[in-house]
Protein backbone atom coordinates (compact mmCIF):
# COMPACT_ATOMS: atom_id res chain seq x y z
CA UNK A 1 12.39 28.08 -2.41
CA UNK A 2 9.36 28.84 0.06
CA UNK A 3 8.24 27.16 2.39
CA UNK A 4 5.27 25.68 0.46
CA UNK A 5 7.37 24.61 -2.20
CA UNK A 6 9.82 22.89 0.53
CA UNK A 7 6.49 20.97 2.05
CA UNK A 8 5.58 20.24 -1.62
CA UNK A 9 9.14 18.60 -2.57
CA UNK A 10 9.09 16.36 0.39
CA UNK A 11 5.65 15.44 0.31
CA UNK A 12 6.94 14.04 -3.61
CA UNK A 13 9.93 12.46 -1.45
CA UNK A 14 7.52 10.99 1.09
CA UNK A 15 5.61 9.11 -1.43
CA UNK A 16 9.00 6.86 -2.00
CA UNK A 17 8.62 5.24 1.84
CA UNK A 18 5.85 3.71 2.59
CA UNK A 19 3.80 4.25 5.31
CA UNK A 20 3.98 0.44 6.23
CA UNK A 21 3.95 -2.37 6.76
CA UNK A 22 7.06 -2.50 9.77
CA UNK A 23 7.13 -0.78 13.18
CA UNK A 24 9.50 2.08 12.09
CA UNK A 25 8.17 3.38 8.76
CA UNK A 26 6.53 5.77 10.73
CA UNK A 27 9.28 6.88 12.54
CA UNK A 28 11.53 6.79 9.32
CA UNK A 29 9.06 9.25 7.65
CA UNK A 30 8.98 11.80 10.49
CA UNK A 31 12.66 11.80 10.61
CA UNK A 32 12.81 11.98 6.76
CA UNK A 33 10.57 14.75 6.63
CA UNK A 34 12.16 16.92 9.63
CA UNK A 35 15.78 16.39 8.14
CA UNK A 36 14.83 17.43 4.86
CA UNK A 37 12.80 20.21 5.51
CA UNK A 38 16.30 21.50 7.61
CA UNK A 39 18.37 20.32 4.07
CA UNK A 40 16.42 22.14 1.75
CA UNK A 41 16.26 25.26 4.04
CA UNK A 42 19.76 25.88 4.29
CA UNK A 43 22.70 26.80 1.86
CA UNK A 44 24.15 24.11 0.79
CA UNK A 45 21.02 21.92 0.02
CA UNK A 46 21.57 17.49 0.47
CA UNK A 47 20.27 15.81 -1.98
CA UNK A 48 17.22 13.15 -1.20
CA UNK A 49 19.30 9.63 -0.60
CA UNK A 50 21.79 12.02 1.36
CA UNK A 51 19.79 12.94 4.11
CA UNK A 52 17.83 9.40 3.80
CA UNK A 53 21.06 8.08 4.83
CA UNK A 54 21.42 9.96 7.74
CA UNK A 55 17.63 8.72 8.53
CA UNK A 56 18.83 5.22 8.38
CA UNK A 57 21.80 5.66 10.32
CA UNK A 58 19.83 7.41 13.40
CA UNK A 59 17.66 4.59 13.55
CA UNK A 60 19.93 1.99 13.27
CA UNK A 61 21.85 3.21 16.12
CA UNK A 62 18.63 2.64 18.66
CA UNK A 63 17.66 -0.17 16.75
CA UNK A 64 19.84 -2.40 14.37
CA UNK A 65 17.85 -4.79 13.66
CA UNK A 66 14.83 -2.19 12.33
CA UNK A 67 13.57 -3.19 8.71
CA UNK A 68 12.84 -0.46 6.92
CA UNK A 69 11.78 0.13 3.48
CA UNK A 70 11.81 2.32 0.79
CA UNK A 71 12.24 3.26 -2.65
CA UNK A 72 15.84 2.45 -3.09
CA UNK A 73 15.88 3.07 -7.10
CA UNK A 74 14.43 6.70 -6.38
CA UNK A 75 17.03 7.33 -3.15
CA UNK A 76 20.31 6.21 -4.99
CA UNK A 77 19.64 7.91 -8.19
């Protein structure tokens, strides 16, 4: 997979998070989108909810009490 195919699949992936409302959408997206870039450019590639996951956990571990939303039928299927 290309690069342009990479920014492709996660622009598809971004679409599942909104953009708002909430204070850290934003920052969930940019993490989103940084991890999963690095996922799909390696070997072993995560899968989407996978790497969300690890989203979630980095910004639960500033912030615990962050609400957050996103697709959650799309990430655990």
């Amino acid at each position: 997979m290309d690069r342009a195919e990479k920014l492709k699949q996660v622009a598809v992936e971004l679409e599942h998070i909104p953009r708002w409302p909430g204070e850290y959408q934003g920052q969930l997206r940019s993490i989103y989108q940084l991890l999963r870039m690095n996922s799909l450019g390696g070997k072993k590639v995560g899968r989407a909810g996978e790497v969300l996951r690890r989203c979630l956990a980095i910004i639960w571990w500033d912030v615990p009490s962050a609400n957050v939303r996103y697709d959650r039928a799309f990430f655990n299927g």
